[in-house]
PDB file of N, CA and C in Angstrom:
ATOM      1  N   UNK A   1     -33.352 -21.242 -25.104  1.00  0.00           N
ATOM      2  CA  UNK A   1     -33.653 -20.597 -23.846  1.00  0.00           C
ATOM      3  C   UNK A   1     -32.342 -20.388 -23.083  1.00  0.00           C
ATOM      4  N   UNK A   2     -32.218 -19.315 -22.670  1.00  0.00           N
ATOM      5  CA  UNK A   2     -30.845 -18.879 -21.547  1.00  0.00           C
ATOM      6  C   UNK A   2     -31.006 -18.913 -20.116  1.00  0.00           C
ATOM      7  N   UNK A   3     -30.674 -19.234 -19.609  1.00  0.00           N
ATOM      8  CA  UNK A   3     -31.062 -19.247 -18.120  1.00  0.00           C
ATOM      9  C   UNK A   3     -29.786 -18.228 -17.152  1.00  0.00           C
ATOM     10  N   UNK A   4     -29.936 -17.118 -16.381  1.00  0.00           N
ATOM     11  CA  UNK A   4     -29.783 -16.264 -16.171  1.00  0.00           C
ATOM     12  C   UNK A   4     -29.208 -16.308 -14.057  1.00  0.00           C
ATOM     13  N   UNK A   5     -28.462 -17.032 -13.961  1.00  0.00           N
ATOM     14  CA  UNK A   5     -28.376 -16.933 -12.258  1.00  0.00           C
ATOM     15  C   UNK A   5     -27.714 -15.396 -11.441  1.00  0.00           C
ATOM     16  N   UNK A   6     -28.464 -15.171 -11.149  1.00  0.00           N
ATOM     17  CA  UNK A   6     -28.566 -13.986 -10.481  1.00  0.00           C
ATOM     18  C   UNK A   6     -27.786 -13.946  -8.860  1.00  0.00           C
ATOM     19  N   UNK A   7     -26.683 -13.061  -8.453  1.00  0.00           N
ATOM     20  CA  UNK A   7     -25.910 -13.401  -7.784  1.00  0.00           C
ATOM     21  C   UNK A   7     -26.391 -12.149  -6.707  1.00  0.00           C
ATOM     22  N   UNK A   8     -26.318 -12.107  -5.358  1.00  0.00           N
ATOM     23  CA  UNK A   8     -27.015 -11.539  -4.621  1.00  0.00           C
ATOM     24  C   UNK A   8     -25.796 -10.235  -3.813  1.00  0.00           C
ATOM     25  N   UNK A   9     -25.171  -9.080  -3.817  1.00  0.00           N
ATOM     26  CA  UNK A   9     -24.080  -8.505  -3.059  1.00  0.00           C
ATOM     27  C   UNK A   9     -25.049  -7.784  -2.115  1.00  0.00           C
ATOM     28  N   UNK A  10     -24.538  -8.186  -0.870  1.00  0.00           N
ATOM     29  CA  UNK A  10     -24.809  -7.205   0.058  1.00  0.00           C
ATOM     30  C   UNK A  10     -24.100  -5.826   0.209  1.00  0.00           C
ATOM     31  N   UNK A  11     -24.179  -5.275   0.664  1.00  0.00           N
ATOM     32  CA  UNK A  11     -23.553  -3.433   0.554  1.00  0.00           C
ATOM     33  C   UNK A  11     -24.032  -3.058   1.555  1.00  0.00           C
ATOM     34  N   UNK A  12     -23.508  -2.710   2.664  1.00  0.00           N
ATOM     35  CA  UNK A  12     -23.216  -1.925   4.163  1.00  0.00           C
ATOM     36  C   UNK A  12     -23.421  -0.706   4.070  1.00  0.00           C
ATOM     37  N   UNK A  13     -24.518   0.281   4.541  1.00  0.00           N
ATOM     38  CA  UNK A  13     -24.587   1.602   3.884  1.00  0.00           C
ATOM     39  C   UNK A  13     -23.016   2.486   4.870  1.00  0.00           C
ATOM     40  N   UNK A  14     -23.212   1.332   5.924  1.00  0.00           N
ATOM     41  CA  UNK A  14     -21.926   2.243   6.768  1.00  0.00           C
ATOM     42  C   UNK A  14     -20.570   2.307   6.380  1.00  0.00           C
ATOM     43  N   UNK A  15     -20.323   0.913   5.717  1.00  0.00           N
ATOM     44  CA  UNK A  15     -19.056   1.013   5.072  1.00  0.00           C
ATOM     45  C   UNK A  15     -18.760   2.057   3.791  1.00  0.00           C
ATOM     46  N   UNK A  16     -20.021   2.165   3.186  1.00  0.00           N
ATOM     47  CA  UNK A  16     -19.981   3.023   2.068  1.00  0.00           C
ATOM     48  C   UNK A  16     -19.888   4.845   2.654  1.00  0.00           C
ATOM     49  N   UNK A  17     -20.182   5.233   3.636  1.00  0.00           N
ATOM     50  CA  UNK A  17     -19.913   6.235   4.031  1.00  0.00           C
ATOM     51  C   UNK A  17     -18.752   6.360   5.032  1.00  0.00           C
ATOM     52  N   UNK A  18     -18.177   5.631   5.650  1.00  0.00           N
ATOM     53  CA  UNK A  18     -17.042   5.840   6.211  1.00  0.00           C
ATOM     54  C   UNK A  18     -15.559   5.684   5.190  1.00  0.00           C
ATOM     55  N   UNK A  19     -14.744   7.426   4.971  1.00  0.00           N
ATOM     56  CA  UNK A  19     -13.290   7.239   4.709  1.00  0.00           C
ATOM     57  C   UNK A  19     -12.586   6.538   4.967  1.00  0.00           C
ATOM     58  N   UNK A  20     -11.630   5.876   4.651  1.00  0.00           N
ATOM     59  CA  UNK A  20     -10.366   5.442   5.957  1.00  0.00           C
ATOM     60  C   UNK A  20      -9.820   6.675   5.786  1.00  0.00           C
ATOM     61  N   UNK A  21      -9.295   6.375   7.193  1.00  0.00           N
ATOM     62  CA  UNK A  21      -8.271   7.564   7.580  1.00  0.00           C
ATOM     63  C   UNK A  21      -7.058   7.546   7.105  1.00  0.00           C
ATOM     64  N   UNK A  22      -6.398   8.391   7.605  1.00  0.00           N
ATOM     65  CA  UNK A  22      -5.058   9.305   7.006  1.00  0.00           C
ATOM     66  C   UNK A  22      -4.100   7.860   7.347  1.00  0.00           C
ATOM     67  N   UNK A  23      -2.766   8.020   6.030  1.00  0.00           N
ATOM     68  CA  UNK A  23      -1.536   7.442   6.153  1.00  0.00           C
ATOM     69  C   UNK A  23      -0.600   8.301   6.076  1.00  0.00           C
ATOM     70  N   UNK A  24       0.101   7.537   7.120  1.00  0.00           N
ATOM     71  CA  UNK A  24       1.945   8.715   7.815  1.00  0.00           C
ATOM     72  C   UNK A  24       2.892   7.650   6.719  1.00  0.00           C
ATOM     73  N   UNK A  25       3.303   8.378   6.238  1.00  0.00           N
ATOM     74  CA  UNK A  25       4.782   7.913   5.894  1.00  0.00           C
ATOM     75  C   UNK A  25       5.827   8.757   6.472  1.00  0.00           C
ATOM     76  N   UNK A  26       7.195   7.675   6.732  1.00  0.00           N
ATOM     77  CA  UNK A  26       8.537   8.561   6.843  1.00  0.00           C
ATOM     78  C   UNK A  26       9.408   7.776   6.105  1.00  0.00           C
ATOM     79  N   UNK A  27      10.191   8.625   5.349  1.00  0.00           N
ATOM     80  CA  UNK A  27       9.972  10.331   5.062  1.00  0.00           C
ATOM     81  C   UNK A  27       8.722  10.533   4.451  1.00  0.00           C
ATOM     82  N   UNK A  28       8.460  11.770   4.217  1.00  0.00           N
ATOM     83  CA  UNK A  28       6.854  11.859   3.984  1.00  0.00           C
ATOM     84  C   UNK A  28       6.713  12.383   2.635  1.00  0.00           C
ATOM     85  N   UNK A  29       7.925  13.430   1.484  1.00  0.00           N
ATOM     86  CA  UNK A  29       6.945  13.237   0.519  1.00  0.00           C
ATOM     87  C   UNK A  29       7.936  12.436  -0.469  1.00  0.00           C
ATOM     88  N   UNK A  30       9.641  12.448  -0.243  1.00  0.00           N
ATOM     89  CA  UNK A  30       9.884  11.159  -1.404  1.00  0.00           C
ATOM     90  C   UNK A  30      11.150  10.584  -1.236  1.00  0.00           C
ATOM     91  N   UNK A  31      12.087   9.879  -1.861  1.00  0.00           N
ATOM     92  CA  UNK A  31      12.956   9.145  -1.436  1.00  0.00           C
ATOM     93  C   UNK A  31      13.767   9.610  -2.986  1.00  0.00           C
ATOM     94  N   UNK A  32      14.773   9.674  -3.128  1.00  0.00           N
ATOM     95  CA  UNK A  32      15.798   9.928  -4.384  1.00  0.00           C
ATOM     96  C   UNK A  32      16.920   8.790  -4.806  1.00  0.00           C
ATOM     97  N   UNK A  33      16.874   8.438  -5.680  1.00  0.00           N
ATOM     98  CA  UNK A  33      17.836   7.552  -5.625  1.00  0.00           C
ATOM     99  C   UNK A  33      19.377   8.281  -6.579  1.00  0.00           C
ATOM    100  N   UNK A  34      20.241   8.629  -5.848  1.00  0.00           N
ATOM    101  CA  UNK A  34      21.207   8.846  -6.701  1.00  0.00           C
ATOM    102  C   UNK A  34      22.391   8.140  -7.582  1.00  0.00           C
ATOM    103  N   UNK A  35      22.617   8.374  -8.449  1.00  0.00           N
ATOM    104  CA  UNK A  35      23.870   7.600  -9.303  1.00  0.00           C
ATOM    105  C   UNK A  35      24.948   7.231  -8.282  1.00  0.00           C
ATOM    106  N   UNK A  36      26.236   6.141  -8.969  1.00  0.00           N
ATOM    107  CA  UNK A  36      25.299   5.325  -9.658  1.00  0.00           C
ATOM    108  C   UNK A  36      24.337   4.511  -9.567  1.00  0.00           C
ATOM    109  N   UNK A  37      23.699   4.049 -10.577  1.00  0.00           N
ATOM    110  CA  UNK A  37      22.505   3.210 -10.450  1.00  0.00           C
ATOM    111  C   UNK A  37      23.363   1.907 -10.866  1.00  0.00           C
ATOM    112  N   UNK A  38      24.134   1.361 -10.936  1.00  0.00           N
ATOM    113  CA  UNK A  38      24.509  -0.011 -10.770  1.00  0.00           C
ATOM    114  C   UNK A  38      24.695  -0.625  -9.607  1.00  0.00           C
ATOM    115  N   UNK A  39      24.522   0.184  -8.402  1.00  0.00           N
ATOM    116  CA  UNK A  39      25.223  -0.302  -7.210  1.00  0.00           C
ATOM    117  C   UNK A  39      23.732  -0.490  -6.636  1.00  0.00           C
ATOM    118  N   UNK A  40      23.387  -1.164  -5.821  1.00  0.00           N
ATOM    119  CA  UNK A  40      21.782  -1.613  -5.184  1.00  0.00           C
ATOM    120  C   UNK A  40      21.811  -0.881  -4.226  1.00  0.00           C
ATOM    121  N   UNK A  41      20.687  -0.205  -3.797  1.00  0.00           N
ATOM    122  CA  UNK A  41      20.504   1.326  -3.434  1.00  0.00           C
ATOM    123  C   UNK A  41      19.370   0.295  -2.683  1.00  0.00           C
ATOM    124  N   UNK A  42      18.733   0.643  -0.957  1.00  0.00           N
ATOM    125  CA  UNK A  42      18.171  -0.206  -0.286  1.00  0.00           C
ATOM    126  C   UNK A  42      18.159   1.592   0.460  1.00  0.00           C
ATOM    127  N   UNK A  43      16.030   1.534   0.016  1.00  0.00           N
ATOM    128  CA  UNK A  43      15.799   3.041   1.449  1.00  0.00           C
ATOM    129  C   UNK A  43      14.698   2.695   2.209  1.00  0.00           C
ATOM    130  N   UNK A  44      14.179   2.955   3.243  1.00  0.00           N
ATOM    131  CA  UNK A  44      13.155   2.164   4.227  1.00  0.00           C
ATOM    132  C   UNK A  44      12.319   3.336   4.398  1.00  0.00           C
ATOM    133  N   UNK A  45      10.954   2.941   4.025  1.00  0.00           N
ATOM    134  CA  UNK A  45       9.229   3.705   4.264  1.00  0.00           C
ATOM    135  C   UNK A  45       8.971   3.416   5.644  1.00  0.00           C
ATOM    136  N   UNK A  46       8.787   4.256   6.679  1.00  0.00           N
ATOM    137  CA  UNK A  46       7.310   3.486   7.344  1.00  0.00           C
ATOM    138  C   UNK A  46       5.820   4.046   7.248  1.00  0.00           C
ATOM    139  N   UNK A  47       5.276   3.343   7.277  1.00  0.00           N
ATOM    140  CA  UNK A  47       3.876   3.439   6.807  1.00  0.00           C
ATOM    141  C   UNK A  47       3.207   3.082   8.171  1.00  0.00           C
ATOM    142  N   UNK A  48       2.421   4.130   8.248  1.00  0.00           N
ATOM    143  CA  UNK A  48       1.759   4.184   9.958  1.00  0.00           C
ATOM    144  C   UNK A  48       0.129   4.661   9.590  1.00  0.00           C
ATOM    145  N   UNK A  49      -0.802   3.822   9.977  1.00  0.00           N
ATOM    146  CA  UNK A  49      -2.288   3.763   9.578  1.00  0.00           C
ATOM    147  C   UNK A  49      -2.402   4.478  10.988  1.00  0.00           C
ATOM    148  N   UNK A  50      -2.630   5.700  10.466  1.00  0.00           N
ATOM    149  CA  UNK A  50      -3.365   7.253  11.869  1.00  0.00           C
ATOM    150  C   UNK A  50      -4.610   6.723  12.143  1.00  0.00           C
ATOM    151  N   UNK A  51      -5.366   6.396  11.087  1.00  0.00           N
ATOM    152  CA  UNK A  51      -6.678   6.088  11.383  1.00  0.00           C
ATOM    153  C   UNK A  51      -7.310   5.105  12.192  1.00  0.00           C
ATOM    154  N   UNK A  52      -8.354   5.489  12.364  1.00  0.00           N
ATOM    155  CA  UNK A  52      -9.165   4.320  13.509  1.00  0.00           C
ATOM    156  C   UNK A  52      -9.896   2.565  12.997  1.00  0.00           C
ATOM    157  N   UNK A  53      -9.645   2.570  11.477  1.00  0.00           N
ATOM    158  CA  UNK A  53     -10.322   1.463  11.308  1.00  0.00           C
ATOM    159  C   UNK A  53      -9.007   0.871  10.225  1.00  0.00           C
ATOM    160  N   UNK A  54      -9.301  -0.215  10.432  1.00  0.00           N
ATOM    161  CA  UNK A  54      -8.225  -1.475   9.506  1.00  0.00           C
ATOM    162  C   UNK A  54      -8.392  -1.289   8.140  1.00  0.00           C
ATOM    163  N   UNK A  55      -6.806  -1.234   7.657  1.00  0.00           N
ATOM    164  CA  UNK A  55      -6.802  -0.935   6.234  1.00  0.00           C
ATOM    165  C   UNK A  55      -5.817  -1.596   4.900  1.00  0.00           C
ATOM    166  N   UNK A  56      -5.962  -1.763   3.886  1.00  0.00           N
ATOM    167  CA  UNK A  56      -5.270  -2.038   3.364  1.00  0.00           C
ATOM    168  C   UNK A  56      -4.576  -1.376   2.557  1.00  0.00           C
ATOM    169  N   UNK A  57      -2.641  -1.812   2.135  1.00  0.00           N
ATOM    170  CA  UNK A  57      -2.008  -0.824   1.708  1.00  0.00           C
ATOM    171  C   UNK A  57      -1.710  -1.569   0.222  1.00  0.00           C
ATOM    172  N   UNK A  58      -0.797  -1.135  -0.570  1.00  0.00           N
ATOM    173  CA  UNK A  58      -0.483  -2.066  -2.030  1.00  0.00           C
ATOM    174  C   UNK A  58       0.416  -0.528  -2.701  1.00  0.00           C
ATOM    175  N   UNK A  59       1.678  -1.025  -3.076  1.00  0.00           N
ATOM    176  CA  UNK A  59       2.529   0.162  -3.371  1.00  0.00           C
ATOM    177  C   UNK A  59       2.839  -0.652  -5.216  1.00  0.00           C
ATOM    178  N   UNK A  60       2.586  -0.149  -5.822  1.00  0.00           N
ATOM    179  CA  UNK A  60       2.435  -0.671  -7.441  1.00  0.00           C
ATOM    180  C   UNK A  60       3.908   0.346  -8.393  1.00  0.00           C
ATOM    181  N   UNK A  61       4.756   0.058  -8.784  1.00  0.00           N
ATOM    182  CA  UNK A  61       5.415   0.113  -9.713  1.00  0.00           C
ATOM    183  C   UNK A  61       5.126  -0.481 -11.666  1.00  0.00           C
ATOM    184  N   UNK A  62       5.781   0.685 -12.030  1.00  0.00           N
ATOM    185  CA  UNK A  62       5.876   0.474 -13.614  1.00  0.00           C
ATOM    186  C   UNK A  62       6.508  -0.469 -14.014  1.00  0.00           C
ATOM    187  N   UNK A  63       7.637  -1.088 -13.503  1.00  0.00           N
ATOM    188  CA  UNK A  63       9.147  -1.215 -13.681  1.00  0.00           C
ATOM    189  C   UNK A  63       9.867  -2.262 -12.969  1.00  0.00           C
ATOM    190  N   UNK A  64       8.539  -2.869 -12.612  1.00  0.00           N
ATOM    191  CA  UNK A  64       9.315  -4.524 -11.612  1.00  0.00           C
ATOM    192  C   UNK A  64      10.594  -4.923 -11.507  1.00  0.00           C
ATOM    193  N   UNK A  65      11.533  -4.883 -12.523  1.00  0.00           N
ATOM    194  CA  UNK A  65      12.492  -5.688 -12.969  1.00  0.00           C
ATOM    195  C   UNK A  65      13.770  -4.173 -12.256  1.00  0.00           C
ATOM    196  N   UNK A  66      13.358  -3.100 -12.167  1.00  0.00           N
ATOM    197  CA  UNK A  66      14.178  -2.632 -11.213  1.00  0.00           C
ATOM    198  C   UNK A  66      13.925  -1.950 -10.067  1.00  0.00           C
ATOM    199  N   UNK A  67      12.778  -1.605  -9.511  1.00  0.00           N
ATOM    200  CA  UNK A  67      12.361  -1.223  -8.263  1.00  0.00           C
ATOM    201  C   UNK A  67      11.703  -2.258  -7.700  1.00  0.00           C
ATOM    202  N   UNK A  68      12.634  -2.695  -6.826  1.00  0.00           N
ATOM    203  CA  UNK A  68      11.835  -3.911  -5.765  1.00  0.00           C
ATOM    204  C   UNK A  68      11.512  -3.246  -4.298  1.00  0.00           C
ATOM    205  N   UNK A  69      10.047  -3.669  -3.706  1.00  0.00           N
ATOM    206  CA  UNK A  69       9.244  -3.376  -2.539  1.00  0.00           C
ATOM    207  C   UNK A  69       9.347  -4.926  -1.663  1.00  0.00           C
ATOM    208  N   UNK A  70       9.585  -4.565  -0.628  1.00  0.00           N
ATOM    209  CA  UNK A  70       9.286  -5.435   0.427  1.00  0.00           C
ATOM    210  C   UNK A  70       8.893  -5.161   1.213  1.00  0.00           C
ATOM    211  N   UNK A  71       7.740  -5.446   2.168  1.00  0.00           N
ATOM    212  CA  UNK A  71       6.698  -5.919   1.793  1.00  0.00           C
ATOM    213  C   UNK A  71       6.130  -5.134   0.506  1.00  0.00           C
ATOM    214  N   UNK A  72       5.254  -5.919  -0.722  1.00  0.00           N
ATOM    215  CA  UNK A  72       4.377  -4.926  -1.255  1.00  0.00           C
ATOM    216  C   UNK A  72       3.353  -4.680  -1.224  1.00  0.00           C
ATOM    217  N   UNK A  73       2.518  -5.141  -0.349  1.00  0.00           N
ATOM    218  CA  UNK A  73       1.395  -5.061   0.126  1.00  0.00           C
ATOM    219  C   UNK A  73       0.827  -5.509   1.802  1.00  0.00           C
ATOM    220  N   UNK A  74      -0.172  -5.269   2.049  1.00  0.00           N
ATOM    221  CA  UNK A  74      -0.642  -5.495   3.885  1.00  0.00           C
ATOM    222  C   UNK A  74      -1.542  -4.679   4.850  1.00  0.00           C
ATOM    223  N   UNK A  75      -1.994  -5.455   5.327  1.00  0.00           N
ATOM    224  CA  UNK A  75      -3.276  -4.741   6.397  1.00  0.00           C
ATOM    225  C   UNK A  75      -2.400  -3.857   7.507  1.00  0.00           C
ATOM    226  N   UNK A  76      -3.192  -3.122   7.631  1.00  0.00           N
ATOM    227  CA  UNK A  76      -2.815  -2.596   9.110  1.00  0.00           C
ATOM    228  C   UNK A  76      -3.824  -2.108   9.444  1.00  0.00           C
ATOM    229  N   UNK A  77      -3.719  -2.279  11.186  1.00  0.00           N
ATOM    230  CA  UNK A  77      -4.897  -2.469  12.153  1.00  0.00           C
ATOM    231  C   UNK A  77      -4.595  -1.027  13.024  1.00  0.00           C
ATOM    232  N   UNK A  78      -5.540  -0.406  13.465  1.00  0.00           N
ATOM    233  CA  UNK A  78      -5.390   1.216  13.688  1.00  0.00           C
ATOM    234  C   UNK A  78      -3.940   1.694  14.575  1.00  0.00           C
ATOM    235  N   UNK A  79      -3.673   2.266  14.073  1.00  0.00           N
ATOM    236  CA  UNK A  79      -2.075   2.917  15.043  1.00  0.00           C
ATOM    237  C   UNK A  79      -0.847   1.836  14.824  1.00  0.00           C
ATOM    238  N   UNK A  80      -1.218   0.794  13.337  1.00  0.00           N
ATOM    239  CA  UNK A  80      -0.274   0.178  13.327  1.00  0.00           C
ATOM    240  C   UNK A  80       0.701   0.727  12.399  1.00  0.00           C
ATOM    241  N   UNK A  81       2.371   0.435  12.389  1.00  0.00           N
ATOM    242  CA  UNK A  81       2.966   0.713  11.274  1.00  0.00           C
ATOM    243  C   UNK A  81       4.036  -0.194  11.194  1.00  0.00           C
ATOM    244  N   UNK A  82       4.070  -0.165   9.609  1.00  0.00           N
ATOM    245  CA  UNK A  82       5.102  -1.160   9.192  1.00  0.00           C
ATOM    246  C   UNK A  82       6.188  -0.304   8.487  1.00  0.00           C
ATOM    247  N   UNK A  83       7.755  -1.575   8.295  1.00  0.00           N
ATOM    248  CA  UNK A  83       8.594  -0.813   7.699  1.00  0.00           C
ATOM    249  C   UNK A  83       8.632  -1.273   6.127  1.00  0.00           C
ATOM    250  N   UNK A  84       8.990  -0.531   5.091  1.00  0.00           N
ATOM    251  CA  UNK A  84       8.875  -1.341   4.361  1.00  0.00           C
ATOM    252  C   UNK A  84      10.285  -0.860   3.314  1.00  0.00           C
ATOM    253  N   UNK A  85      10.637  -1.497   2.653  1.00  0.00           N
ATOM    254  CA  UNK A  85      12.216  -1.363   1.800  1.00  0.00           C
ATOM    255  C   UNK A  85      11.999  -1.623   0.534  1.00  0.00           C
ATOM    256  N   UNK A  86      12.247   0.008   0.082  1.00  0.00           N
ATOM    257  CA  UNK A  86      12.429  -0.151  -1.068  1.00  0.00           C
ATOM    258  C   UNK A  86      14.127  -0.186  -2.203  1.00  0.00           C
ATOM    259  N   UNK A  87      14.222  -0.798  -2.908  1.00  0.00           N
ATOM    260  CA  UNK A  87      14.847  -1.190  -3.694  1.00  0.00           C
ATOM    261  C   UNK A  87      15.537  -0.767  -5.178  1.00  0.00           C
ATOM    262  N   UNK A  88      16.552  -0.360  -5.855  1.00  0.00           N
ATOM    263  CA  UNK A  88      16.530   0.172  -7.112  1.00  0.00           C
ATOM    264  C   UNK A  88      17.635  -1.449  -7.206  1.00  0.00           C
ATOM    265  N   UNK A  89      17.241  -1.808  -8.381  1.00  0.00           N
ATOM    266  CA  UNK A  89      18.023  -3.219  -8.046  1.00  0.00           C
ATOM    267  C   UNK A  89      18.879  -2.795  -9.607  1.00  0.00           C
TER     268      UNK A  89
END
């Protein structure tokens, strides 16, 4: 005999229909890193949550071992913005 515990998720129909809103970055569409690449190259994002409700961010790389993020992840609460630095190490 298997015995089967059944786990209960609630689901918010409101959360399921509300977007989050728009994210500002500056600069807004990219950052370049030019040669050489031996020398540590340090360029700064800000990331500004336009929107009205609290959100979470997470910036993911291929390549850990040479693009470093600081912060790489974090909430922000409406009209907040953070800076964040990125890295070619």
């Amino acid at each position: 005999m298997v015995t089967v515990k059944r786990q209960r998720y609630w689901i918010f129909p409101m959360a399921q229909s509300v977007p989050p809103g728009d994210i500002h970055t500056q600069p807004g569409s990219k950052i370049v890193f030019n040669a050489p690449y031996d020398d540590k190259h340090t360029y700064h994002i800000k990331i500004t949550n336009a929107g009205g409700r609290r959100i979470g961010w997470a910036i993911k790389t291929t390549n850990m071992r040479r693009l470093g993020v600081d912060p790489p992840c974090g909430v922000l609460d409406p009209k907040e913005n953070v800076l964040m630095a990125v890295s070619l190490v």
